[in-house]
C-alpha atoms as a PDB file:
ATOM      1  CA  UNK A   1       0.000   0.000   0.000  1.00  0.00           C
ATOM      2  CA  UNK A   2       1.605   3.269  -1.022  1.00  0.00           C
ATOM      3  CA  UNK A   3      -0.042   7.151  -0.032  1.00  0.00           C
ATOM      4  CA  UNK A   4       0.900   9.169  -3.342  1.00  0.00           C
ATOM      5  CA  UNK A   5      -0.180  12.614  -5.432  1.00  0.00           C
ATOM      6  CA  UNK A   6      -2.883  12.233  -7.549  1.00  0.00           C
ATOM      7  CA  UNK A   7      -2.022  11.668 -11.190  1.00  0.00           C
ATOM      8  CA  UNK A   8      -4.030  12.818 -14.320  1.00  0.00           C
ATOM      9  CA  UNK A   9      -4.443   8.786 -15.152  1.00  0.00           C
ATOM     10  CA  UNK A  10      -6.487   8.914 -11.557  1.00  0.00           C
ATOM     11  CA  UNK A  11      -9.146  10.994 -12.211  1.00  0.00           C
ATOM     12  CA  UNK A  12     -11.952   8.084 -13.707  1.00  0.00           C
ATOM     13  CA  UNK A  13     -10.599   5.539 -11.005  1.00  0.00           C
ATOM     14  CA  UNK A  14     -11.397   8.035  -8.079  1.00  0.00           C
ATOM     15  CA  UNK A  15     -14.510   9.200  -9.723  1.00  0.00           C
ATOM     16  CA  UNK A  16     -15.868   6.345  -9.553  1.00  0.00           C
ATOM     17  CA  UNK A  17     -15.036   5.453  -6.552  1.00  0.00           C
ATOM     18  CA  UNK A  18     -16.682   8.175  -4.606  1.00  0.00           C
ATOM     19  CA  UNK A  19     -19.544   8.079  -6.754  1.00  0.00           C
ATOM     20  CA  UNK A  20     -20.021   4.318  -6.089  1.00  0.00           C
ATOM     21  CA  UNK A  21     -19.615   5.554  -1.904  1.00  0.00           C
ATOM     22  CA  UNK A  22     -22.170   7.433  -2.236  1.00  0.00           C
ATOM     23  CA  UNK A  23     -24.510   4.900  -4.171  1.00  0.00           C
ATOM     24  CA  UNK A  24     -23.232   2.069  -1.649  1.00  0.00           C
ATOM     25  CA  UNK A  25     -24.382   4.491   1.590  1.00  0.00           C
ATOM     26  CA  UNK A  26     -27.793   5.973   0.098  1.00  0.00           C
ATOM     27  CA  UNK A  27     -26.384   9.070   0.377  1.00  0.00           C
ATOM     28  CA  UNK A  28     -28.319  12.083  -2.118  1.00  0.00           C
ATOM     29  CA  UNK A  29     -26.832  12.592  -5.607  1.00  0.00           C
ATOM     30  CA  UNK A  30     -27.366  16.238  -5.090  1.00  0.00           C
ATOM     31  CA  UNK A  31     -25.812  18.259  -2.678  1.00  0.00           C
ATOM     32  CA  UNK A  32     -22.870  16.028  -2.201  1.00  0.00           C
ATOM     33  CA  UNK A  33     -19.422  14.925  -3.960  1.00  0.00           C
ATOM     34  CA  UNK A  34     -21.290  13.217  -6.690  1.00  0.00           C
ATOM     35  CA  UNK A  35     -22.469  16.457  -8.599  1.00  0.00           C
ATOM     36  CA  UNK A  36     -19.312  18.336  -7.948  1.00  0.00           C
ATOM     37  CA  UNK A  37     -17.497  19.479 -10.913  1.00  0.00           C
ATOM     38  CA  UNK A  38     -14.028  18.969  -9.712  1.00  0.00           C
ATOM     39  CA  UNK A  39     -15.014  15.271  -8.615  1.00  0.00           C
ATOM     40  CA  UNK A  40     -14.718  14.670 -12.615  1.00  0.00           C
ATOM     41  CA  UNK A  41     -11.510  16.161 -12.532  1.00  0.00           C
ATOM     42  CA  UNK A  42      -9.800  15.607  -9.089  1.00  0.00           C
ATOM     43  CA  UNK A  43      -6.025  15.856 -10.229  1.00  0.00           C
ATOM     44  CA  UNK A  44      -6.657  19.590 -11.953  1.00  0.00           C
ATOM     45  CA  UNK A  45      -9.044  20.350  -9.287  1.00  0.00           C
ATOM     46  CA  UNK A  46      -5.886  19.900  -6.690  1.00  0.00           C
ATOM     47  CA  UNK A  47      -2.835  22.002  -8.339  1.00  0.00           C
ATOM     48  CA  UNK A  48      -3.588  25.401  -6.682  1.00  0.00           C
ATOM     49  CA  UNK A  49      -1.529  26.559  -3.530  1.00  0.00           C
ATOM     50  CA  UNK A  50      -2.135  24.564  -0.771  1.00  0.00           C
ATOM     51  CA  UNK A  51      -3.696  22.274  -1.636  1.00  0.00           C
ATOM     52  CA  UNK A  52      -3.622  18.492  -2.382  1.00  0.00           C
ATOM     53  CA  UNK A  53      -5.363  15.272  -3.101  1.00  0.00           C
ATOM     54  CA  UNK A  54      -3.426  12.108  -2.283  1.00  0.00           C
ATOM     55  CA  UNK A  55      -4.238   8.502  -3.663  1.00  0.00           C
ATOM     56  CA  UNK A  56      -4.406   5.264  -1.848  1.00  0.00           C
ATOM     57  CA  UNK A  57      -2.815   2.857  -4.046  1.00  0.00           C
ATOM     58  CA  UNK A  58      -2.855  -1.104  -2.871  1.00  0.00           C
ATOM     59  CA  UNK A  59      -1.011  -3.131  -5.231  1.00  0.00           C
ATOM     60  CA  UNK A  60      -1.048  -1.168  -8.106  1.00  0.00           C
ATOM     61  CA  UNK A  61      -4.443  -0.490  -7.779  1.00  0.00           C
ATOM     62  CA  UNK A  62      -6.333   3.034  -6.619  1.00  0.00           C
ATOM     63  CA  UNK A  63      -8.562   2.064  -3.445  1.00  0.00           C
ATOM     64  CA  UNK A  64      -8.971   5.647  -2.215  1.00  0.00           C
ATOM     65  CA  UNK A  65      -8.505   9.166  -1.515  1.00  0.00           C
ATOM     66  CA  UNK A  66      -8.373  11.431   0.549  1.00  0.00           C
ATOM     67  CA  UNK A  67      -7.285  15.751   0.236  1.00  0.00           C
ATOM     68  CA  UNK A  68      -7.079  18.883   1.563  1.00  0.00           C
ATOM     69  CA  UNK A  69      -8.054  22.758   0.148  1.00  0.00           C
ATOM     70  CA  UNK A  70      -8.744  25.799   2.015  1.00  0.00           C
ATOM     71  CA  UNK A  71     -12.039  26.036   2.521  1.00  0.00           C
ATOM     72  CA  UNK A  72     -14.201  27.900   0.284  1.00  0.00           C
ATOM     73  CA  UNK A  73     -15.656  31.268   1.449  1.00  0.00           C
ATOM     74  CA  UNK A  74     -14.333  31.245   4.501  1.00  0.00           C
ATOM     75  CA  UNK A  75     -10.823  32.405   6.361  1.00  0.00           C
ATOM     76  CA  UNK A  76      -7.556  31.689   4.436  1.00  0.00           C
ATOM     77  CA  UNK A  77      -6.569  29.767   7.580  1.00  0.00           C
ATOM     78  CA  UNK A  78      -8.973  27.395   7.442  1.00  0.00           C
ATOM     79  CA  UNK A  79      -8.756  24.122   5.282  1.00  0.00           C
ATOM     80  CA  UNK A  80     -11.338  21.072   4.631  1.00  0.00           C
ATOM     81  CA  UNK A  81     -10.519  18.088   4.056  1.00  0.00           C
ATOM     82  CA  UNK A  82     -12.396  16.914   1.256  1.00  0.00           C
ATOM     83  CA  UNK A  83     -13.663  14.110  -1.186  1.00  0.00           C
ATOM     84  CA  UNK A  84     -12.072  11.049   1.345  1.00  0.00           C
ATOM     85  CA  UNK A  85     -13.521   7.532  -0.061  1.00  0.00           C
ATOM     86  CA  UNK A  86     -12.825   4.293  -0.076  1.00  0.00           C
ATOM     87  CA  UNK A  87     -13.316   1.049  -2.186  1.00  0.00           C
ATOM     88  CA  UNK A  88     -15.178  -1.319  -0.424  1.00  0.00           C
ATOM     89  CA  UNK A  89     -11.939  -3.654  -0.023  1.00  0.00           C
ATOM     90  CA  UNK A  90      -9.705  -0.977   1.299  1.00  0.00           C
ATOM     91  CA  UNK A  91     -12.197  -0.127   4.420  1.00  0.00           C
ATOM     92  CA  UNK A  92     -11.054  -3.356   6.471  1.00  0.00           C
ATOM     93  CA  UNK A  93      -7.314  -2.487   6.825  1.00  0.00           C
ATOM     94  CA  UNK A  94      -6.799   0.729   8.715  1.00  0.00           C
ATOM     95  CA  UNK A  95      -5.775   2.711   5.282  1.00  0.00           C
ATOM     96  CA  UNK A  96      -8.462   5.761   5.876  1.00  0.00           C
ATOM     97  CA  UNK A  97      -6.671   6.164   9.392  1.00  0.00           C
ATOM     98  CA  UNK A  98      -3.043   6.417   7.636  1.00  0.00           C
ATOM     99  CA  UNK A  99      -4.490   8.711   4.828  1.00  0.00           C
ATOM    100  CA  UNK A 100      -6.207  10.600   7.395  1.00  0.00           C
ATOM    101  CA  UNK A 101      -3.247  11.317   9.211  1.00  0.00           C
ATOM    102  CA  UNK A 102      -1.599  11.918   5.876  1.00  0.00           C
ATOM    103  CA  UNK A 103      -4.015  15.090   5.411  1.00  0.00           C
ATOM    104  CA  UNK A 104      -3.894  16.151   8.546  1.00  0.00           C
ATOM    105  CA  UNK A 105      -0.234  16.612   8.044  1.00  0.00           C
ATOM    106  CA  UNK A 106      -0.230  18.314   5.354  1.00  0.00           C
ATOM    107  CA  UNK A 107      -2.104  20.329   6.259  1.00  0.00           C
ATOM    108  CA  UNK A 108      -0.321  21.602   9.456  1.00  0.00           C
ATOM    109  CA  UNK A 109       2.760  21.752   7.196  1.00  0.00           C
ATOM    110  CA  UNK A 110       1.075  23.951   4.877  1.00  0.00           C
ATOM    111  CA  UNK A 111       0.175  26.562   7.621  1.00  0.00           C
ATOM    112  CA  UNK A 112      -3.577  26.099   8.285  1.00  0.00           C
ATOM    113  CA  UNK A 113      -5.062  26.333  11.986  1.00  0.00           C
ATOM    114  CA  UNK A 114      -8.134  24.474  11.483  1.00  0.00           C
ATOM    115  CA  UNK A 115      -9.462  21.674   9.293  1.00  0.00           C
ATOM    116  CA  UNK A 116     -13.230  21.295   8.505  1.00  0.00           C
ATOM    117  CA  UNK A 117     -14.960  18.581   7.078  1.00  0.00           C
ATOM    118  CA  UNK A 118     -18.614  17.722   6.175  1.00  0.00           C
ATOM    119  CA  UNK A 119     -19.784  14.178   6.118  1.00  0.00           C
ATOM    120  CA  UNK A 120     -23.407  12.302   6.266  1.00  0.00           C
ATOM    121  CA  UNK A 121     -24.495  10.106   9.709  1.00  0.00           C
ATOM    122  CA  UNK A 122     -24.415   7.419   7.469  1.00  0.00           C
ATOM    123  CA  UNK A 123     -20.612   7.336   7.737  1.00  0.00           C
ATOM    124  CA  UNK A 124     -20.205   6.419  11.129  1.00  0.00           C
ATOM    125  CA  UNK A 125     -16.938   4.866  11.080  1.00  0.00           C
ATOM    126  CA  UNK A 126     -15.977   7.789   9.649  1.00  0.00           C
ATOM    127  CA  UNK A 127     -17.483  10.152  12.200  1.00  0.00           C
ATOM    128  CA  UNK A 128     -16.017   7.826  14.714  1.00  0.00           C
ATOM    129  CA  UNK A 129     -12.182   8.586  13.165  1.00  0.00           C
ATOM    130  CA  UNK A 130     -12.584  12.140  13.358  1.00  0.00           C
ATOM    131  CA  UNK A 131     -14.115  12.766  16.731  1.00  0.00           C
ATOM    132  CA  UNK A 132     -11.492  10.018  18.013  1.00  0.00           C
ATOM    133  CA  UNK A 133      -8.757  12.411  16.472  1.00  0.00           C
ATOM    134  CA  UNK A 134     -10.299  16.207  18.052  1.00  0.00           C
ATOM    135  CA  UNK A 135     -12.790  16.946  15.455  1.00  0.00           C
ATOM    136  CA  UNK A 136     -15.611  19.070  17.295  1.00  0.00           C
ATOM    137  CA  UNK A 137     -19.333  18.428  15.509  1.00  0.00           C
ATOM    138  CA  UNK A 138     -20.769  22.367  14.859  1.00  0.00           C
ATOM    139  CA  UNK A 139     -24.081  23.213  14.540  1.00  0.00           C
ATOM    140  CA  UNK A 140     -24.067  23.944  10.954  1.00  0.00           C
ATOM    141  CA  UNK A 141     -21.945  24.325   8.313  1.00  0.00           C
ATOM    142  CA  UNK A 142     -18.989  26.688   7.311  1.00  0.00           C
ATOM    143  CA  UNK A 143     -17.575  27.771   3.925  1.00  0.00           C
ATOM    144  CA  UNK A 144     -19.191  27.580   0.764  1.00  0.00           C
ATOM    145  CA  UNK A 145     -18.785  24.304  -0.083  1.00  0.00           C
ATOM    146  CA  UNK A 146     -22.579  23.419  -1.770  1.00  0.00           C
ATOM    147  CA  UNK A 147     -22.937  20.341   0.161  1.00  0.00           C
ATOM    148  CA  UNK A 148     -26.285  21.093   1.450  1.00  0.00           C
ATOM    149  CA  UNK A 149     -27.377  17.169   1.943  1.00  0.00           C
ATOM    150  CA  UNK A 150     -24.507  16.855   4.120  1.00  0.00           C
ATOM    151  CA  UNK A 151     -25.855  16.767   7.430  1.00  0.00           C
ATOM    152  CA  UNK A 152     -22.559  16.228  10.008  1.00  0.00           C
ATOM    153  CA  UNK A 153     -20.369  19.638  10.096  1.00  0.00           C
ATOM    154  CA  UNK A 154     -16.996  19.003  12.312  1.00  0.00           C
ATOM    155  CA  UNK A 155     -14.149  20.773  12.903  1.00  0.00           C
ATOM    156  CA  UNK A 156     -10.345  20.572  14.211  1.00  0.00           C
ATOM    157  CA  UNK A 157      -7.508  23.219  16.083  1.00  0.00           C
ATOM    158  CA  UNK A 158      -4.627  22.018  13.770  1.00  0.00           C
ATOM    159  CA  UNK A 159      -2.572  24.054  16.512  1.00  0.00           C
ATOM    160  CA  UNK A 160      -3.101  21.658  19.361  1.00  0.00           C
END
């Protein structure tokens, strides 16, 4: 299992697989990652500054992945982590953890004081990985993001 940069070759492979997440979970087709523009086009959605989307390769095969980008109408300190999913295979072995902890440094490194994410209940194991690792649930949602069938708003102090 390698953690690398997203390549242009990615793009369909991680398409689908976040678009077959949210199939496999019920989750809505609007206001989500599915109808996102940039989920089309993940490795030319991820070549601004600071910002990055990282593939989960397991034997030569994409299985995930996971990035980070400051989030959208917000502060400039302020990233979200963004557009993390898994093949159904890959969810056994602890790799969302690793790639988690990936982000997380990455995004520390490049200068950010809090991370934000938006998820659905229906991703509990999820939910359990972030409040395990300091994210705070909020009452409702920051940024701009679009995601208005996301129901589960959390955020992180990078600085702790």
């Amino acid at each position: 299992m390698i953690i690398r940069k997203i390549k242009p070759s990615d793009n369909s492979k991680i398409e689908q697989i976040i678009k077959s997440t949210i199939l496999e979970f019920n989750l809505p087709m609007t206001g989500t990652a599915y109808e996102d523009n940039e989920t089309e086009n993940m490795f030319q959605s991820y070549q601004g500054k600071k910002e990055i989307y990282f593939i989960l390769e397991d034997n030569g095969n994409v299985v995930g992945g996971g990035g980070i980008k400051r989030l959208k109408d917000n502060k400039e300190d302020v990233c979200e982590l963004q557009k993390m999913y898994f093949s159904p295979k890959s969810r056994v072995k602890g790799y969302g953890k690793l790639l988690f902890k990936k982000c997380m440094e990455e995004a520390k490194k490049m200068g950010f004081k809090q991370c934000y994410l938006e998820t659905s209940a229906a991703m509990e194991t999820a939910i359990h990985i972030y409040q395990k690792n300091k994210f705070q649930h909020l009452k409702g949602p920051l940024g701009g993001t679009g995601h208005y069938s996301c129901g589960v708003w959390m955020l992180k102090n990078l600085e702790e």
